[in-house]
PDB file of N, CA and C in Angstrom:
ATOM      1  N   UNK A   1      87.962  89.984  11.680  1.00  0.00           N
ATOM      2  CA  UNK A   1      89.121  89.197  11.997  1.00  0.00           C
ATOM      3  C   UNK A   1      90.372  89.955  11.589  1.00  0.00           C
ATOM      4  N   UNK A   2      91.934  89.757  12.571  1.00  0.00           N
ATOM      5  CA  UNK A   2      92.631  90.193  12.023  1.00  0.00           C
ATOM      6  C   UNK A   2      93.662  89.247  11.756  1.00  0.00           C
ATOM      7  N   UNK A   3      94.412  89.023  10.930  1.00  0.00           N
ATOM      8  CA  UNK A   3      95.726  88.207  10.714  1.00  0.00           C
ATOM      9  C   UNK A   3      96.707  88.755  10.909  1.00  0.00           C
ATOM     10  N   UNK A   4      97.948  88.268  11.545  1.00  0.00           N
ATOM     11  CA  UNK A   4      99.104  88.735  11.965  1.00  0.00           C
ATOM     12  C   UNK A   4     100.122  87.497  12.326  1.00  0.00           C
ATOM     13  N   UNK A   5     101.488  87.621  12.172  1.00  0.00           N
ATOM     14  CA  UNK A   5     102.609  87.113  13.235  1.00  0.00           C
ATOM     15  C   UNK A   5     101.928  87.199  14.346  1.00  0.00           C
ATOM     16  N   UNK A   6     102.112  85.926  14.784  1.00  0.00           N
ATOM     17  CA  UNK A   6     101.591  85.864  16.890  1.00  0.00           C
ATOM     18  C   UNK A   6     103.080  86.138  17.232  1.00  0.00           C
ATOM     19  N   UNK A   7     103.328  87.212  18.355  1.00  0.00           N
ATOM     20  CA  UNK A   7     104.287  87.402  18.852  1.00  0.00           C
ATOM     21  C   UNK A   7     104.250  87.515  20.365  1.00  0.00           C
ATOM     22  N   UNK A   8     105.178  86.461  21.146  1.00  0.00           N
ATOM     23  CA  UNK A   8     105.579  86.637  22.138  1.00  0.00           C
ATOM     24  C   UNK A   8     106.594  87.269  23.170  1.00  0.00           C
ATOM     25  N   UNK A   9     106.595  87.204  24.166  1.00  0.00           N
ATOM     26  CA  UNK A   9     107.561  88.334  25.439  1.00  0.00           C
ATOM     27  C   UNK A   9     107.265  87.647  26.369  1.00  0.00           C
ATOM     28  N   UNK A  10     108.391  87.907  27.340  1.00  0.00           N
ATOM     29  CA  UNK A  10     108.191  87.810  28.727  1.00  0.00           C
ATOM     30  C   UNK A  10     108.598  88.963  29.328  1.00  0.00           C
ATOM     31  N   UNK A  11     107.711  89.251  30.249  1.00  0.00           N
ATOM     32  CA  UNK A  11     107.625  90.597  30.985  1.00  0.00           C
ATOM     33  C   UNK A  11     108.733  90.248  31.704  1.00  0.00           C
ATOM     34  N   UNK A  12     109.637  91.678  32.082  1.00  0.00           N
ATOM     35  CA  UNK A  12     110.928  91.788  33.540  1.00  0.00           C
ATOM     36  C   UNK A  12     109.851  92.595  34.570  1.00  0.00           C
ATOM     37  N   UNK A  13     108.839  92.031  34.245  1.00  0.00           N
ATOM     38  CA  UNK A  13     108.120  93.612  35.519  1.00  0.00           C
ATOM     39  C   UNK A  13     108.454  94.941  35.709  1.00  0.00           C
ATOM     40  N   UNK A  14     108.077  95.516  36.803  1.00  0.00           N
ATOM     41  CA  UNK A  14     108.555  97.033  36.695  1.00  0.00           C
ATOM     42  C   UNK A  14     109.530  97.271  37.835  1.00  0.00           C
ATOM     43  N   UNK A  15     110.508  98.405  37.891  1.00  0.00           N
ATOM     44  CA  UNK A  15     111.132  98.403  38.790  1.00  0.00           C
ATOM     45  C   UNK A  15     110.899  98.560  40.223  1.00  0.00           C
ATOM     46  N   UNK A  16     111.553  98.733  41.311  1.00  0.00           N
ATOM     47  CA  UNK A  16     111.109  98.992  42.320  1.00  0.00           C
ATOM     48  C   UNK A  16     110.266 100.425  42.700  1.00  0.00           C
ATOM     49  N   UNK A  17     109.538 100.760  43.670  1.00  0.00           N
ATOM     50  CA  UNK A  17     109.399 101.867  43.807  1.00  0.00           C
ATOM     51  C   UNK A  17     110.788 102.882  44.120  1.00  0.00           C
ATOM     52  N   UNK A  18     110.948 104.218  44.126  1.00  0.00           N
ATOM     53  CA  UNK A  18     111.956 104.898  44.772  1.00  0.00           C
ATOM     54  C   UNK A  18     111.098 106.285  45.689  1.00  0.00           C
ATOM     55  N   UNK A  19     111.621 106.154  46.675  1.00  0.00           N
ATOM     56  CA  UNK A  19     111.367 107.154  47.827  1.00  0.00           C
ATOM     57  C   UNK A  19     112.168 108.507  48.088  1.00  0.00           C
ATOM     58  N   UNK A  20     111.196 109.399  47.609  1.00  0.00           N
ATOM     59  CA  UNK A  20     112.465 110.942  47.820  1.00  0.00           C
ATOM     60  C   UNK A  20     112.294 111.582  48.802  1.00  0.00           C
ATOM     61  N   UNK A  21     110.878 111.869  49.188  1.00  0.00           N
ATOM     62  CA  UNK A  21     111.089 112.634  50.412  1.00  0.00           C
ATOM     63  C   UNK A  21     109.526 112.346  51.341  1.00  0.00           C
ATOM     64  N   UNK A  22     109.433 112.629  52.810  1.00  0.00           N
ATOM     65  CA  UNK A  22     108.717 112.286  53.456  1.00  0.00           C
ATOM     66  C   UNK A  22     108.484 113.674  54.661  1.00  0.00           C
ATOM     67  N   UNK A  23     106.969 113.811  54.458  1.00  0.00           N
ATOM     68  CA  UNK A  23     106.452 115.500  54.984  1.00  0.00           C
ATOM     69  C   UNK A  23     105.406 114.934  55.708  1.00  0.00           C
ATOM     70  N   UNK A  24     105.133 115.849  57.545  1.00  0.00           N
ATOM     71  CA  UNK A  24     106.725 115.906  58.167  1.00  0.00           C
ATOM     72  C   UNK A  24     107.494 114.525  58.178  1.00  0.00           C
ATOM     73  N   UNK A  25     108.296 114.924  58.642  1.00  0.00           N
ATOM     74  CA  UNK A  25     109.463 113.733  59.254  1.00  0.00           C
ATOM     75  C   UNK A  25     109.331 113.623  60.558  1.00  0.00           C
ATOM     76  N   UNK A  26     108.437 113.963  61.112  1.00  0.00           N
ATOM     77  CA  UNK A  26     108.015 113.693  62.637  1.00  0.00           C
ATOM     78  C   UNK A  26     106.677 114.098  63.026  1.00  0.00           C
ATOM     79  N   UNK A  27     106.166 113.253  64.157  1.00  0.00           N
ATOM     80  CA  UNK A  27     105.179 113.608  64.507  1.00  0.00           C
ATOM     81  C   UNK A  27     104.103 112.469  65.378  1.00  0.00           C
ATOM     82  N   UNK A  28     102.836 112.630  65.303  1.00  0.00           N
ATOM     83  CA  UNK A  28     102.568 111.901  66.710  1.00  0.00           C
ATOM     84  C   UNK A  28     102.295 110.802  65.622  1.00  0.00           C
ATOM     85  N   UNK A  29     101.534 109.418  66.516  1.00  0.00           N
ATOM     86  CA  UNK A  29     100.574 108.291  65.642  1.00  0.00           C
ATOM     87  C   UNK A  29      99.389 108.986  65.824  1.00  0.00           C
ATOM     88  N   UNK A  30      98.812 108.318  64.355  1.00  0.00           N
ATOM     89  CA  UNK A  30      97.386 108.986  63.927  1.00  0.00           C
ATOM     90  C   UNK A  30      97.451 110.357  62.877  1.00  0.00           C
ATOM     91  N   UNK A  31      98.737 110.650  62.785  1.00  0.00           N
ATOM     92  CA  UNK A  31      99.154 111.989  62.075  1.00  0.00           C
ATOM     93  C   UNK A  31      99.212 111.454  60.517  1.00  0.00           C
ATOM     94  N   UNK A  32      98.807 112.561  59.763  1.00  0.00           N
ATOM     95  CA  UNK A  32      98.571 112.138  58.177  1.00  0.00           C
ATOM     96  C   UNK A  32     100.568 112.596  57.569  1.00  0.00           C
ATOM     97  N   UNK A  33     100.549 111.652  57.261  1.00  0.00           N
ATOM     98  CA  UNK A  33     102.289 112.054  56.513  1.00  0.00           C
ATOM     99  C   UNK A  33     102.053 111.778  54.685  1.00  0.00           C
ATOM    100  N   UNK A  34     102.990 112.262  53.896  1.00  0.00           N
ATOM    101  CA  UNK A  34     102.792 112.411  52.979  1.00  0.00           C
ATOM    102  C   UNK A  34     104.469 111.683  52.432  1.00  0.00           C
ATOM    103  N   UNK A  35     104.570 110.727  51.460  1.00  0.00           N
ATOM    104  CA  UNK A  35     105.502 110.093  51.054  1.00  0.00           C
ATOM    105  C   UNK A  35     105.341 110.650  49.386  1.00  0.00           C
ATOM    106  N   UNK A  36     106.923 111.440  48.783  1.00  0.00           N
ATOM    107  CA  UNK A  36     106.532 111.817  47.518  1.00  0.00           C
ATOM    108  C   UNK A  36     108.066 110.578  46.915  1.00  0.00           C
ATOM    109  N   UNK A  37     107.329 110.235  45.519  1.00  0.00           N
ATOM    110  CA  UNK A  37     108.485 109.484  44.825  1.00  0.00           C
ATOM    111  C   UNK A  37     107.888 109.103  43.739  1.00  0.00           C
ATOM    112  N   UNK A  38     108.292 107.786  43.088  1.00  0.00           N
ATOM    113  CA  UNK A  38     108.173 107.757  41.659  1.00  0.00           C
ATOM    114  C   UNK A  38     107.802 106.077  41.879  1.00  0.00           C
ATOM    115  N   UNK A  39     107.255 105.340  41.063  1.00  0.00           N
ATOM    116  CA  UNK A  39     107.319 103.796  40.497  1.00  0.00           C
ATOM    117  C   UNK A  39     106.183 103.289  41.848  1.00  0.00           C
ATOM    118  N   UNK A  40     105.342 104.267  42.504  1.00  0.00           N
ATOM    119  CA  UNK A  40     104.242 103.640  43.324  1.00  0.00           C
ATOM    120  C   UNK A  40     102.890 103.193  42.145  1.00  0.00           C
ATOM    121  N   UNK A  41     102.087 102.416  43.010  1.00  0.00           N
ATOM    122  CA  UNK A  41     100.664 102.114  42.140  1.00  0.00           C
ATOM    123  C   UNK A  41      99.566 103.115  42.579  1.00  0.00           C
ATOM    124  N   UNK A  42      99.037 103.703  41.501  1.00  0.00           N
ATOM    125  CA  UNK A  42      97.221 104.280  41.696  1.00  0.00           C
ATOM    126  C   UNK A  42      96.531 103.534  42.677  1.00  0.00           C
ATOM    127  N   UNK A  43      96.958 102.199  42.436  1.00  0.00           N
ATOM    128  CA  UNK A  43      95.798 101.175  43.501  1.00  0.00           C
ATOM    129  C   UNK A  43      96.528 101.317  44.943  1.00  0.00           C
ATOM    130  N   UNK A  44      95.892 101.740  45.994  1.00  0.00           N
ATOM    131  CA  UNK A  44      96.688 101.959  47.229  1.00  0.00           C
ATOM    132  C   UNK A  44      96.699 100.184  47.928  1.00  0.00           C
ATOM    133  N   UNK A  45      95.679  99.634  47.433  1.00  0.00           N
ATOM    134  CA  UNK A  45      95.954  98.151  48.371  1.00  0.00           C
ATOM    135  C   UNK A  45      96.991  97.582  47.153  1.00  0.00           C
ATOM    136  N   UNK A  46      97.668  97.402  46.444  1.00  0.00           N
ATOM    137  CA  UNK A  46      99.256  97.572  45.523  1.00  0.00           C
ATOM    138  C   UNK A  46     100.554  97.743  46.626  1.00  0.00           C
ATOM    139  N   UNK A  47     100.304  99.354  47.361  1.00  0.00           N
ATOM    140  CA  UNK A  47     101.154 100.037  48.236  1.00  0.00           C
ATOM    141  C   UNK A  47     101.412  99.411  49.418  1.00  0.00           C
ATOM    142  N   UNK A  48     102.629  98.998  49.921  1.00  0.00           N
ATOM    143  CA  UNK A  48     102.821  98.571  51.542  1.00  0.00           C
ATOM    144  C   UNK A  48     103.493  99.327  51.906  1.00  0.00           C
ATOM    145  N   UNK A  49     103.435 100.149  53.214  1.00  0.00           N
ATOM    146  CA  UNK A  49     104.635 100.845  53.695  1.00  0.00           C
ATOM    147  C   UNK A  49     104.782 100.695  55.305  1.00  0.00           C
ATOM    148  N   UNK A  50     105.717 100.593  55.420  1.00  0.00           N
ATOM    149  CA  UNK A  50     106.267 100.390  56.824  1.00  0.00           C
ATOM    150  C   UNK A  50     107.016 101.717  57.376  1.00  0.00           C
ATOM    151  N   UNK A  51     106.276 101.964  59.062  1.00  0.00           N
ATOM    152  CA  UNK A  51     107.349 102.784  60.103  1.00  0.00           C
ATOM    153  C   UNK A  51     108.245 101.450  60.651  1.00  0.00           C
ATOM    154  N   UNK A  52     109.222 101.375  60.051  1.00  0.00           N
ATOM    155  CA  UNK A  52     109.724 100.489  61.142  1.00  0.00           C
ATOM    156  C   UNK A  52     109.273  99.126  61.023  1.00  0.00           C
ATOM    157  N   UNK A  53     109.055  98.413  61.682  1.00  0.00           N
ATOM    158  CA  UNK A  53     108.197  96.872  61.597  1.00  0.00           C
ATOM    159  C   UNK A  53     106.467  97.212  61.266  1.00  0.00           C
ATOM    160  N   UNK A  54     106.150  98.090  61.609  1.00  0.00           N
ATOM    161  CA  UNK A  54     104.530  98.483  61.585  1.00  0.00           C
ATOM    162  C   UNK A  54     104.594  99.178  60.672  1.00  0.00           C
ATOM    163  N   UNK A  55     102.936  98.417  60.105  1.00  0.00           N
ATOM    164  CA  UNK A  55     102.907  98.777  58.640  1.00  0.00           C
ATOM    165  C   UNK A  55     101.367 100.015  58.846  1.00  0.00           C
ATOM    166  N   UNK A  56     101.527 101.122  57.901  1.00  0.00           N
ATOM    167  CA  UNK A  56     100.821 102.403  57.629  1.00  0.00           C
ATOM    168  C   UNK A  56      99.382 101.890  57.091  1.00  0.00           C
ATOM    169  N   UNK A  57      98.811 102.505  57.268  1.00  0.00           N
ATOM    170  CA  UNK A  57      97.215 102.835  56.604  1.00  0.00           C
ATOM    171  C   UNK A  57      97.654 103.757  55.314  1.00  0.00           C
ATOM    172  N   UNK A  58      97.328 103.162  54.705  1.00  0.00           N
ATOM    173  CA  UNK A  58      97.756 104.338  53.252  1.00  0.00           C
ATOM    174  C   UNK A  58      95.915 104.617  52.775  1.00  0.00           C
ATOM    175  N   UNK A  59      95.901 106.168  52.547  1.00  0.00           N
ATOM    176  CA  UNK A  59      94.092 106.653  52.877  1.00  0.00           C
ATOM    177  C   UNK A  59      93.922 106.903  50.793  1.00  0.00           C
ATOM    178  N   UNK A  60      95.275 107.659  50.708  1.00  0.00           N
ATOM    179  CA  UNK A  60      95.677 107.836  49.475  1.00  0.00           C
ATOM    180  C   UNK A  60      96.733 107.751  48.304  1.00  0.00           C
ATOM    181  N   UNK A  61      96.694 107.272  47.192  1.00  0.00           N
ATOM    182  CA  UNK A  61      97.981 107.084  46.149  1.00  0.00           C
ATOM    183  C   UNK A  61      98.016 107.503  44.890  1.00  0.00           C
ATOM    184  N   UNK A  62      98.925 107.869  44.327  1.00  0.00           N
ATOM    185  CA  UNK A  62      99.294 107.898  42.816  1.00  0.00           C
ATOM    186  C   UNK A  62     100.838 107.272  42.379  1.00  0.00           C
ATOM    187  N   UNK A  63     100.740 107.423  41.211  1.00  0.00           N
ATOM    188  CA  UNK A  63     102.023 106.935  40.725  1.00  0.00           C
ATOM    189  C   UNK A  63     103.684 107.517  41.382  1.00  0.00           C
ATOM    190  N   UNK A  64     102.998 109.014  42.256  1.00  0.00           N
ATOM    191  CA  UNK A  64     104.438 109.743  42.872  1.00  0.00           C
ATOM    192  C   UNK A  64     103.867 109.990  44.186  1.00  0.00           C
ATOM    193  N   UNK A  65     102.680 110.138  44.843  1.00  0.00           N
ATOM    194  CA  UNK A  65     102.297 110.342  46.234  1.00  0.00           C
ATOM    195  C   UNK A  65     101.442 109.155  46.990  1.00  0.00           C
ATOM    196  N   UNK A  66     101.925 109.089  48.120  1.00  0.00           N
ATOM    197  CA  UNK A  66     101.389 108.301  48.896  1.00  0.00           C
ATOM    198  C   UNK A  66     100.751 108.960  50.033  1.00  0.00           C
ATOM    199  N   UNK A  67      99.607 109.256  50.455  1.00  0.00           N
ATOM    200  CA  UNK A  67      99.114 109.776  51.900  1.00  0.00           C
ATOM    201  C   UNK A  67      99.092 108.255  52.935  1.00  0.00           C
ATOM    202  N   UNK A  68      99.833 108.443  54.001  1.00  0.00           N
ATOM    203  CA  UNK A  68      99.707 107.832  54.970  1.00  0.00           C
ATOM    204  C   UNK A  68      99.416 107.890  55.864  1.00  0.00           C
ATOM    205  N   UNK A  69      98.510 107.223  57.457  1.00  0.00           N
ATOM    206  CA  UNK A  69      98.345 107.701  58.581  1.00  0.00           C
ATOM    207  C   UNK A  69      99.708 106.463  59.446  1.00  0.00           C
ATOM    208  N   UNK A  70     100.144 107.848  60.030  1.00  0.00           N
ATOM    209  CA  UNK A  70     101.114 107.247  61.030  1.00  0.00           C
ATOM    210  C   UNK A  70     100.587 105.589  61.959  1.00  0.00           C
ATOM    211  N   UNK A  71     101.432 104.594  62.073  1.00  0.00           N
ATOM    212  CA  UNK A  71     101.032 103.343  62.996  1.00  0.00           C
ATOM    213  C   UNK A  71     101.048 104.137  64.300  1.00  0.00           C
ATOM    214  N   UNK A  72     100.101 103.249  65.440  1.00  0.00           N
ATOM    215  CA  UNK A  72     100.219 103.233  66.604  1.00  0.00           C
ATOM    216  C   UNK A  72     101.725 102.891  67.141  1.00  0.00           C
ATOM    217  N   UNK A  73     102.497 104.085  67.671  1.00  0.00           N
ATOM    218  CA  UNK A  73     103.375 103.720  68.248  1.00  0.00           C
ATOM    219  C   UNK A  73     103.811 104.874  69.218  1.00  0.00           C
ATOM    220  N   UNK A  74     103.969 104.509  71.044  1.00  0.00           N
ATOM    221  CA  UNK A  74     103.845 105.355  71.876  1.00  0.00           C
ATOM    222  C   UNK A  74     105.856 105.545  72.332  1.00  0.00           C
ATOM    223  N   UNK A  75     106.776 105.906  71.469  1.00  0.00           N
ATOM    224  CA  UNK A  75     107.729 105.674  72.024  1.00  0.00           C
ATOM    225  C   UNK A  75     108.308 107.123  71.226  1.00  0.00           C
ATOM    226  N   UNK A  76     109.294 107.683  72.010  1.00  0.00           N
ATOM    227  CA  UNK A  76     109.903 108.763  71.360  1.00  0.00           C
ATOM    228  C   UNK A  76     111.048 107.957  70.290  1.00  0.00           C
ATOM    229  N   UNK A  77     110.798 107.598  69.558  1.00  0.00           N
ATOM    230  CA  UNK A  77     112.313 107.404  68.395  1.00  0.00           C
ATOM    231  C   UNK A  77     111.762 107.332  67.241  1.00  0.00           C
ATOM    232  N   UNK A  78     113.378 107.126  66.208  1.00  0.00           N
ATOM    233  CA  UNK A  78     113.579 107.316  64.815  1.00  0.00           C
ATOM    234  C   UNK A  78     113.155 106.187  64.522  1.00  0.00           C
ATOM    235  N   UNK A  79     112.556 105.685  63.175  1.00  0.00           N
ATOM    236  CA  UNK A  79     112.235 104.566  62.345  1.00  0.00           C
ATOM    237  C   UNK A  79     112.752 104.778  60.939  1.00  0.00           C
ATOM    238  N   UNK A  80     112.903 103.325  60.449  1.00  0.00           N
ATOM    239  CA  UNK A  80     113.375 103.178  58.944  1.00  0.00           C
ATOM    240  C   UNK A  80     111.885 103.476  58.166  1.00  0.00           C
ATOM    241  N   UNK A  81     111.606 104.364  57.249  1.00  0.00           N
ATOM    242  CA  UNK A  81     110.107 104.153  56.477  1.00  0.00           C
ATOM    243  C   UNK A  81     110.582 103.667  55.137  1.00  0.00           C
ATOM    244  N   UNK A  82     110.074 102.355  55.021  1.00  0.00           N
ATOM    245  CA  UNK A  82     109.859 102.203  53.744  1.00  0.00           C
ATOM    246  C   UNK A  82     108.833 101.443  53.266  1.00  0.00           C
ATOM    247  N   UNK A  83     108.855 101.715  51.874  1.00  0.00           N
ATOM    248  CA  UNK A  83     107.801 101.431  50.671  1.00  0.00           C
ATOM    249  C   UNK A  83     107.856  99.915  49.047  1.00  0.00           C
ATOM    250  N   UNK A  84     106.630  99.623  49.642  1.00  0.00           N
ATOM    251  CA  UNK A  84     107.074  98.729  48.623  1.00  0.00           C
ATOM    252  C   UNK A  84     105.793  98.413  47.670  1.00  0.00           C
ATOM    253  N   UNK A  85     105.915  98.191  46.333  1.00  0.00           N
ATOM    254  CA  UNK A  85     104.639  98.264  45.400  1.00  0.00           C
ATOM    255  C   UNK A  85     104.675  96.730  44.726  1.00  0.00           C
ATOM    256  N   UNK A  86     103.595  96.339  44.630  1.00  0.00           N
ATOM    257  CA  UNK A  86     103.831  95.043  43.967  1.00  0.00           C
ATOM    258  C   UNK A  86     104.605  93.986  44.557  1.00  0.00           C
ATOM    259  N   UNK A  87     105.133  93.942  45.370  1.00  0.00           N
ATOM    260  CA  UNK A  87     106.242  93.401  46.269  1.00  0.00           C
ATOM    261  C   UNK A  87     107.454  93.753  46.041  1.00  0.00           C
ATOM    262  N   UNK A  88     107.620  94.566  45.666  1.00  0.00           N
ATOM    263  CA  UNK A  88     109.130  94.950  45.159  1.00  0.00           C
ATOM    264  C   UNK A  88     109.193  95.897  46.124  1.00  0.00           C
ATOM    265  N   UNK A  89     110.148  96.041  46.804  1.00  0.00           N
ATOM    266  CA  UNK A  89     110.584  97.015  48.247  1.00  0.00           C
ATOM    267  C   UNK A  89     111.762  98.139  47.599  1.00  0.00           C
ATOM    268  N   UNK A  90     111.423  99.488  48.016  1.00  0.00           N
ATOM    269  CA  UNK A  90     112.281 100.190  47.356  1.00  0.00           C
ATOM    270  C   UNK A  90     114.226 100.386  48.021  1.00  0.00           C
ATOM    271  N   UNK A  91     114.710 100.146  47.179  1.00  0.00           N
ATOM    272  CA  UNK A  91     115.959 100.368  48.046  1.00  0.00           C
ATOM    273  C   UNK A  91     116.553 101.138  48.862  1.00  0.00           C
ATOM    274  N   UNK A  92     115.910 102.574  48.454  1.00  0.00           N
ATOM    275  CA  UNK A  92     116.686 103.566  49.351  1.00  0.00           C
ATOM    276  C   UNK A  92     114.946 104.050  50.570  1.00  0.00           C
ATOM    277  N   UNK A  93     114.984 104.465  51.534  1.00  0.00           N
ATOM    278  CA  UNK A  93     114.623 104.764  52.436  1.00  0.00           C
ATOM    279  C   UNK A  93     114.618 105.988  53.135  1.00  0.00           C
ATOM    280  N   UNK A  94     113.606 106.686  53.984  1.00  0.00           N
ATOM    281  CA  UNK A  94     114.143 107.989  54.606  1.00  0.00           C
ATOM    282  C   UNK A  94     114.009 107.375  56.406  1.00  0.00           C
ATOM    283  N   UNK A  95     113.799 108.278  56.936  1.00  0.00           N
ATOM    284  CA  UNK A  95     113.405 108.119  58.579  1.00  0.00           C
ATOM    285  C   UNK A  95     112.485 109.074  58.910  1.00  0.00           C
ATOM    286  N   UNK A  96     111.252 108.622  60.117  1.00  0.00           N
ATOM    287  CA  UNK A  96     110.454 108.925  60.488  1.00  0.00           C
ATOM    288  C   UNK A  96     110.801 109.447  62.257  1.00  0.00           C
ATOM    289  N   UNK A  97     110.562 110.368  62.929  1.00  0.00           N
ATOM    290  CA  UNK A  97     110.556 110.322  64.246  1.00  0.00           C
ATOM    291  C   UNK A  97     109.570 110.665  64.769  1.00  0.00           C
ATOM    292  N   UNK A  98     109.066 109.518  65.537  1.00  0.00           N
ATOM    293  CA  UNK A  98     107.735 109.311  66.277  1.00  0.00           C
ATOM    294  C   UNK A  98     108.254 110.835  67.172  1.00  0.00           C
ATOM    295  N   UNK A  99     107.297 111.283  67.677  1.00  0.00           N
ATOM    296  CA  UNK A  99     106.698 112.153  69.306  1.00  0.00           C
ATOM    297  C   UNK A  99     106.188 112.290  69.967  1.00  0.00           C
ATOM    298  N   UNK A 100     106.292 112.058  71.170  1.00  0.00           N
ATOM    299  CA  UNK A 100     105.294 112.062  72.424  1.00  0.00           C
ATOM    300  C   UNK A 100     104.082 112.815  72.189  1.00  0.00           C
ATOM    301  N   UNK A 101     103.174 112.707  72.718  1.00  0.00           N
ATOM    302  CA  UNK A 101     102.207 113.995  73.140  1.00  0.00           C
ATOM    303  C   UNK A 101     102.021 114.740  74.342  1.00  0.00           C
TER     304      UNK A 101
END
């Protein structure tokens, strides 16, 4: 047994994720992209990330990398990508540009 002061807290949680950079920045759907940053989870079902409205297959994660496979999407344009862990959505963002085949 141990004796002690019972001491309490309330958690503020953790911050958001932050997003630095995204390799390539273009390319077809089905293509493996690589998201590097900081405040993601080890657990990849934790990780949500979005091209745009459509959300990624994430294959792999750590606390700073995310492997993603590109969504199905057949249109030549730019998308907003972002990331969110725990539900917390990161504030800043990069862009993705889909490409034909």
């Amino acid at each position: 047994m141990i004796y002690g002061t019972t001491t309490y807290f309330i958690s503020k949680g953790s911050g958001a994720p932050e997003v630095i950079a995204i390799t390539p920045s273009a390319g077809l759907w089905g293509d493996t992209v690589e998201i590097k940053g900081q405040g993601f989870s080890y657990r990849k079902e934790e990780n949500q990330l979005l091209f745009g409205e459509l959300e990624a297959e994430i294959t792999y994660s750590t606390d700073t990398n995310l492997q993603v496979l590109v969504p199905n999407h057949r249109t030549n344009e730019t998308v907003k990508v972002t990331v969110a862990t725990t539900g917390r959505w990161a504030e800043n963002y990069l862009h993705f540009t889909y490409e034909l085949p």
